[in-house]
C-alpha atoms as a PDB file:
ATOM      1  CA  UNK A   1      -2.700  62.470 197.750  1.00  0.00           C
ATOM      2  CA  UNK A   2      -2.616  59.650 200.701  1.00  0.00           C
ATOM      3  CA  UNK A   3       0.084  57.257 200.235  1.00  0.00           C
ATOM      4  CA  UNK A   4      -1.684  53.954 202.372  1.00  0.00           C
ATOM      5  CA  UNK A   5       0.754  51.516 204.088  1.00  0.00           C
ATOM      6  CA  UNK A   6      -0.448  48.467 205.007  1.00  0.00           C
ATOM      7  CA  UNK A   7       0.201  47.760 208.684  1.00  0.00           C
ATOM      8  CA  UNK A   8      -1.064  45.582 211.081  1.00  0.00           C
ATOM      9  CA  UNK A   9       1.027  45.895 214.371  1.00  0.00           C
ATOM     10  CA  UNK A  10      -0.282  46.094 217.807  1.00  0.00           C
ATOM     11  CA  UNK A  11      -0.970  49.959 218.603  1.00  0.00           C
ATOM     12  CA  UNK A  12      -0.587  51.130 214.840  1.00  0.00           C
ATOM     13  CA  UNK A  13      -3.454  53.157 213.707  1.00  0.00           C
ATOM     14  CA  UNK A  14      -4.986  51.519 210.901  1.00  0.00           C
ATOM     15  CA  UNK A  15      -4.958  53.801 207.228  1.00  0.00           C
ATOM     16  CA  UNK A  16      -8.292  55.949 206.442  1.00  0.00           C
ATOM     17  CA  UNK A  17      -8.856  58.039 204.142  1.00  0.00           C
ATOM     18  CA  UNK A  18      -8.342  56.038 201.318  1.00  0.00           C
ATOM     19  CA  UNK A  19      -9.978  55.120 198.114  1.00  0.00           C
ATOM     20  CA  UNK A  20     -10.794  51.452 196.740  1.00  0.00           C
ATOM     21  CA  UNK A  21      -7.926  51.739 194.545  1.00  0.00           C
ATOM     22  CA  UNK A  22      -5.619  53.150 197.415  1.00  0.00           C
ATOM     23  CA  UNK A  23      -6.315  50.195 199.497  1.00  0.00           C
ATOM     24  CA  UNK A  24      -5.626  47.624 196.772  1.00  0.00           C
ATOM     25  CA  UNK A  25      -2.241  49.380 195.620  1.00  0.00           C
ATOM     26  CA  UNK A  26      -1.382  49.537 199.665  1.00  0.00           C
ATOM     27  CA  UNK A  27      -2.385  45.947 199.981  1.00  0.00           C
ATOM     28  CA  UNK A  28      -0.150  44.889 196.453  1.00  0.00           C
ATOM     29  CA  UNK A  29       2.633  46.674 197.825  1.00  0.00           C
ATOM     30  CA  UNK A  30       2.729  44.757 201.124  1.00  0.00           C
ATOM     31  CA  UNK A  31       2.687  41.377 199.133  1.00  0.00           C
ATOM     32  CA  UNK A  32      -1.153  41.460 199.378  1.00  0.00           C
ATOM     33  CA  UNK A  33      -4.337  41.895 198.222  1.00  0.00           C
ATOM     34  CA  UNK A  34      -8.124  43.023 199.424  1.00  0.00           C
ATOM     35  CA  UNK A  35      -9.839  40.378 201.248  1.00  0.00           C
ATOM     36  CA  UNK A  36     -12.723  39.317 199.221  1.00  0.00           C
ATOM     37  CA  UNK A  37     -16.065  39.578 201.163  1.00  0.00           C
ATOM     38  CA  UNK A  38     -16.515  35.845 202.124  1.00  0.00           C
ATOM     39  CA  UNK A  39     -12.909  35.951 203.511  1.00  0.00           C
ATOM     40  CA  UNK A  40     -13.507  39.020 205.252  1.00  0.00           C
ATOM     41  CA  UNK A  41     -17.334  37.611 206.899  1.00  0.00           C
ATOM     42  CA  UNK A  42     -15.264  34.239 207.826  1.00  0.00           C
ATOM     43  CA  UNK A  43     -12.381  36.230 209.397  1.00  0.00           C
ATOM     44  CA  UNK A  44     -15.023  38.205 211.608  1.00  0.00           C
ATOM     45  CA  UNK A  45     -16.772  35.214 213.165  1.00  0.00           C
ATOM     46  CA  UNK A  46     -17.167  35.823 216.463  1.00  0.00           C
ATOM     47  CA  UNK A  47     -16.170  39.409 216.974  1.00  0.00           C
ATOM     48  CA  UNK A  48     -18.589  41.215 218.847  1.00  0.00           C
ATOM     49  CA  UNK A  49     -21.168  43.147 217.911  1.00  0.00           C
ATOM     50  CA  UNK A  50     -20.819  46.792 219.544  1.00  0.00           C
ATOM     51  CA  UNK A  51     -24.843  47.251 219.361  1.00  0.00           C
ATOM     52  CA  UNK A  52     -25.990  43.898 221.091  1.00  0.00           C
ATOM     53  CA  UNK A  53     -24.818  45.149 224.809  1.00  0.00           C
ATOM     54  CA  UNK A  54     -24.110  48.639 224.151  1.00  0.00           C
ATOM     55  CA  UNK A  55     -20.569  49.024 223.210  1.00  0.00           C
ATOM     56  CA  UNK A  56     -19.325  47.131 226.111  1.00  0.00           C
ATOM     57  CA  UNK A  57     -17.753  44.823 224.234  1.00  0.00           C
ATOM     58  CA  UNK A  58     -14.847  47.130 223.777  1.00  0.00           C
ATOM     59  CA  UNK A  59     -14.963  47.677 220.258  1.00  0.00           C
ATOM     60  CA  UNK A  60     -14.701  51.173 219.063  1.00  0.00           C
ATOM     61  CA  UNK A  61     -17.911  53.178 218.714  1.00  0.00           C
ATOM     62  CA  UNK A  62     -16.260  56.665 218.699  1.00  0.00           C
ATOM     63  CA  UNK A  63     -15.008  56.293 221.900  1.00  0.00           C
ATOM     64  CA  UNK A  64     -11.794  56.968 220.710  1.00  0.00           C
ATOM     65  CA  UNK A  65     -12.807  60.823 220.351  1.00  0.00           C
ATOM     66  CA  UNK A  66     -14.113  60.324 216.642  1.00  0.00           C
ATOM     67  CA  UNK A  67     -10.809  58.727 215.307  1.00  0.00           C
ATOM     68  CA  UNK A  68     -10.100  55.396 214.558  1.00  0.00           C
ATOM     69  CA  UNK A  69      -8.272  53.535 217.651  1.00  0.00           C
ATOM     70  CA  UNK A  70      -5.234  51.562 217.045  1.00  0.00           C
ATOM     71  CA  UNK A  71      -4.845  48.123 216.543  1.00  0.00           C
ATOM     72  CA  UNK A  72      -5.924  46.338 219.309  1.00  0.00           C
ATOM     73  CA  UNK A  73      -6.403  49.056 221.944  1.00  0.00           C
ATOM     74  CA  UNK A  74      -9.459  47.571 222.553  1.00  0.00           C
ATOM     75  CA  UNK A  75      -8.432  44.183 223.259  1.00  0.00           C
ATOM     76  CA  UNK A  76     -12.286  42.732 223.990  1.00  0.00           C
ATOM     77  CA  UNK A  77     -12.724  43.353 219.821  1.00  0.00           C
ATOM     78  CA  UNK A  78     -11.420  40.449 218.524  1.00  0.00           C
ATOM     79  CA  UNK A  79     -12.714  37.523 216.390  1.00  0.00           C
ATOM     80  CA  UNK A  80     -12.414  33.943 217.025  1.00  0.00           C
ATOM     81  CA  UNK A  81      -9.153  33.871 214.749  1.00  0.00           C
ATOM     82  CA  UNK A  82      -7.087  36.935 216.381  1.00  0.00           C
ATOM     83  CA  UNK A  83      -8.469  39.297 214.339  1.00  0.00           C
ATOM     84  CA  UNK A  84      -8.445  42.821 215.909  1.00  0.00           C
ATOM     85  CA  UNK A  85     -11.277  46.097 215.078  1.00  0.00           C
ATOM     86  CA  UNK A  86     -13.008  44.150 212.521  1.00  0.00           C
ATOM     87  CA  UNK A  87     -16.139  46.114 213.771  1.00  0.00           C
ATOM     88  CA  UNK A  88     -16.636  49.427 214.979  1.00  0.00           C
ATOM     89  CA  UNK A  89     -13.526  50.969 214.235  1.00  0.00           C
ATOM     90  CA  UNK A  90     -13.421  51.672 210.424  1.00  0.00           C
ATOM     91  CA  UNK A  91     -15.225  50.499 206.968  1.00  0.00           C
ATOM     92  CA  UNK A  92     -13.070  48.122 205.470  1.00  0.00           C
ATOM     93  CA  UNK A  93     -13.273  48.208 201.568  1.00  0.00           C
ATOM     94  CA  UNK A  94     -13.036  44.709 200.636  1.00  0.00           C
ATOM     95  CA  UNK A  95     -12.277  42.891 196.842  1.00  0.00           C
ATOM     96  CA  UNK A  96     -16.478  42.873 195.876  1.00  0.00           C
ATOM     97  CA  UNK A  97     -18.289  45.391 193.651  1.00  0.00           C
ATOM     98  CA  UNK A  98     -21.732  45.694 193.102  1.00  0.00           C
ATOM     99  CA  UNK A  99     -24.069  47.159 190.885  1.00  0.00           C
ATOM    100  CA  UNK A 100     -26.607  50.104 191.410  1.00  0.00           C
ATOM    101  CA  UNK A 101     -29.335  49.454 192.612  1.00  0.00           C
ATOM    102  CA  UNK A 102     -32.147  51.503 194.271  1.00  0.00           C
ATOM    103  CA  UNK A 103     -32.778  49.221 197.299  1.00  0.00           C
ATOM    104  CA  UNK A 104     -33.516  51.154 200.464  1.00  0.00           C
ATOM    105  CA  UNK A 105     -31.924  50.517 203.783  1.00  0.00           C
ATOM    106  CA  UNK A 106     -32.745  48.113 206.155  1.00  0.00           C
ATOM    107  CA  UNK A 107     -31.335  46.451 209.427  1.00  0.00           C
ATOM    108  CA  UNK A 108     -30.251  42.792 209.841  1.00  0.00           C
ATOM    109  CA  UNK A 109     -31.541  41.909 213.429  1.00  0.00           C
ATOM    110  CA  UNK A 110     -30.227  39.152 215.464  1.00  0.00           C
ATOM    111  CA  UNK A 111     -30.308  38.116 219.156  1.00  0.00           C
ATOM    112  CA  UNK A 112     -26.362  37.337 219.523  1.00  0.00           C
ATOM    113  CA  UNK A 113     -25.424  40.491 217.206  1.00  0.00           C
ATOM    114  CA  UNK A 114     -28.478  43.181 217.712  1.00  0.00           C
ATOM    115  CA  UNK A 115     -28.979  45.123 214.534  1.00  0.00           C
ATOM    116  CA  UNK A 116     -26.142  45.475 212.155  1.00  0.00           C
ATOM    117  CA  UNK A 117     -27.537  48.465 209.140  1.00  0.00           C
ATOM    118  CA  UNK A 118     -27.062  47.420 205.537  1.00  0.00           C
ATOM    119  CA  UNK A 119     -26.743  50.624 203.436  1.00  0.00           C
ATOM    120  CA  UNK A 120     -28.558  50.774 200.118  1.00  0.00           C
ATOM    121  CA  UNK A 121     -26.163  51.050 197.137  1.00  0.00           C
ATOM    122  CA  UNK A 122     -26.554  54.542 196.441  1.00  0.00           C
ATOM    123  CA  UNK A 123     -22.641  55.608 195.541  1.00  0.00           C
ATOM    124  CA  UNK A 124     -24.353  58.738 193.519  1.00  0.00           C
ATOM    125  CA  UNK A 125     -25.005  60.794 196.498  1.00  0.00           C
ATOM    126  CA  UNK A 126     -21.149  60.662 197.104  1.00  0.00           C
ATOM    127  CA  UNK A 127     -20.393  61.316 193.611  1.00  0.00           C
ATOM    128  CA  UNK A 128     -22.046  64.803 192.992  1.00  0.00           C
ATOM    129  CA  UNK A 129     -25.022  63.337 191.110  1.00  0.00           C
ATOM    130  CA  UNK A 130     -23.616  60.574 189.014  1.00  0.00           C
ATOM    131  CA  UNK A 131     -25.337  57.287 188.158  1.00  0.00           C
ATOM    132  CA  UNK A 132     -24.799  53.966 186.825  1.00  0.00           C
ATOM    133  CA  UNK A 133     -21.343  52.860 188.282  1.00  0.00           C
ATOM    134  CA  UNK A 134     -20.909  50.417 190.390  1.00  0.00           C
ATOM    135  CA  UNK A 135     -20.708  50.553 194.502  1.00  0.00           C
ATOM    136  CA  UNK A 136     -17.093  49.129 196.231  1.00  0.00           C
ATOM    137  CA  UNK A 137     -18.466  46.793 199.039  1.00  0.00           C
ATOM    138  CA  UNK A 138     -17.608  48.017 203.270  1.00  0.00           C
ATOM    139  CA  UNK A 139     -17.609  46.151 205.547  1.00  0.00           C
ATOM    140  CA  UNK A 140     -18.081  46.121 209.346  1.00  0.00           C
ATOM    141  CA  UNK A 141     -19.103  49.860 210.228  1.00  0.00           C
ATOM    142  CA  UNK A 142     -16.715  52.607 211.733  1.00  0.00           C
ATOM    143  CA  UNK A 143     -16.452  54.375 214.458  1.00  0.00           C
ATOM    144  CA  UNK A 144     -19.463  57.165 213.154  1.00  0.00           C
ATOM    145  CA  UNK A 145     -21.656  54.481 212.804  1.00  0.00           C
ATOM    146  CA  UNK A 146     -21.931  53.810 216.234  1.00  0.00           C
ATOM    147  CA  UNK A 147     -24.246  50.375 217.131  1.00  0.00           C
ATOM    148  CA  UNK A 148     -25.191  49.681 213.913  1.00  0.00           C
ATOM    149  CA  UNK A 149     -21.863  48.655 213.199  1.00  0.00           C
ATOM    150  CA  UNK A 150     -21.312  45.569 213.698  1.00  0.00           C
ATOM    151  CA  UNK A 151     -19.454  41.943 212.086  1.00  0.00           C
ATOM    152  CA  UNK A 152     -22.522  41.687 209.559  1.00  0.00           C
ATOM    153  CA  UNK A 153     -22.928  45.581 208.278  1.00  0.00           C
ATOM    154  CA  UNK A 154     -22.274  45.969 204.911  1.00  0.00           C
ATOM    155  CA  UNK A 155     -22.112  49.344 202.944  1.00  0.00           C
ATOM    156  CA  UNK A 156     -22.866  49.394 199.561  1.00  0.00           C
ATOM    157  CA  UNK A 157     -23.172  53.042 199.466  1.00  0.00           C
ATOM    158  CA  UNK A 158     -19.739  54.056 197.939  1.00  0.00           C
ATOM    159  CA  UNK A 159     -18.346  54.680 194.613  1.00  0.00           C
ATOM    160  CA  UNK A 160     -14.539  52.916 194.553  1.00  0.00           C
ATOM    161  CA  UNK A 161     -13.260  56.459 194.251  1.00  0.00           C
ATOM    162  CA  UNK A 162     -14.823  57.611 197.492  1.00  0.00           C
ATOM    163  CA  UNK A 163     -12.854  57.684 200.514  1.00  0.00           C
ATOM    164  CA  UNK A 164     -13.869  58.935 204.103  1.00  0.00           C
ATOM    165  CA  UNK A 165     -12.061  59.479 207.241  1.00  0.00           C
ATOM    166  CA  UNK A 166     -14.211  56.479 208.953  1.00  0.00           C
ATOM    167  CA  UNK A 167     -12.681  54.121 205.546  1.00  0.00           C
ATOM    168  CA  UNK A 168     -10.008  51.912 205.384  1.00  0.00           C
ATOM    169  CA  UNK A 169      -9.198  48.074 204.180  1.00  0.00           C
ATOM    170  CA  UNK A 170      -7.956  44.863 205.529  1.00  0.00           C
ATOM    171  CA  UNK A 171      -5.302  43.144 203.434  1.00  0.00           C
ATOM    172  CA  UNK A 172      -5.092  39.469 202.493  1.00  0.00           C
ATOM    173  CA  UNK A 173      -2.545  37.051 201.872  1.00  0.00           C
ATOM    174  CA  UNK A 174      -1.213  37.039 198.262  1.00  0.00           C
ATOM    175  CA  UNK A 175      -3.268  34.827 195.500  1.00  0.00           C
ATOM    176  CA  UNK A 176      -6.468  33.197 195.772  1.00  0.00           C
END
């Protein structure tokens, strides 16, 4: 069992391996909660994308030897608000589920960004077979995913009960 700590201090590595439910429970015990998707898209404006030039922006595209790198080692991967890794490090469950659906994958393309993936919502293939429950939204891509991460991918691809050594979650401030 992973007990998750919330932690967001400058060289901290952030928590993986954790479930949707994990990182809600580690984000209610720090005082906070998920970050709902439209907080999480506004609080990546401006990070860069690791596809668009290569992974020279910094960001982490398993150049920290397959692991996720600690907060802010890679000081180039930050948004326009000060916020560190929010691409290119780990998925970051965030508050949104989804339904399942059969769409198929497909890549956002855009001349600032380059292509970001969005993963169908197929949680079943990660659930020995089930069906019919709903996917846990990701966002940003991890370190795996390597330039199609990115400030716009989005993973719907996961059950909430999944977890993943390239998944983790970004915590909000308390209430809405």
């Amino acid at each position: 069992t992973t007990t998750a700590a919330a932690c967001s201090a400058t060289g901290a590595v952030p928590q993986a391996s954790i479930t949707w439910f994990q990182a809600a429970q580690m984000c209610a015990n720090a005082g906070k909660r998920l970050c709902t998707n439209a907080e999480w898209q506004t609080a990546a404006s401006g990070t860069p994308d690791p596809g668009a030039d290569g992974g020279a922006t910094g960001c982490n595209v398993n150049s920290n030897g397959g692991m996720p790198a600690p907060t802010s080692e890679h000081s180039d991967c930050v948004s326009r608000f000060g916020a560190y890794d929010l691409a290119g490090n780990l998925w970051e469950w965030v508050a949104d589920w989804h339904g399942m659906d059969s769409a198929t994958n497909s890549v956002v393309t855009n001349a600032t960004y380059g292509d970001d993936y969005m993963y169908d919502v197929s949680p079943a293939t990660n659930q020995g077979g089930g069906a019919n429950f709903p996917a846990a939204a990701l966002r940003g891509g991890g370190w795996p995913n390597q330039a199609d991460a990115g400030a716009f991918a989005l993973g719907l691809f996961s059950a909430p009960s999944h977890s993943d050594a390239a998944i983790g979650a970004r915590c909000c401030a308390g209430g809405r």
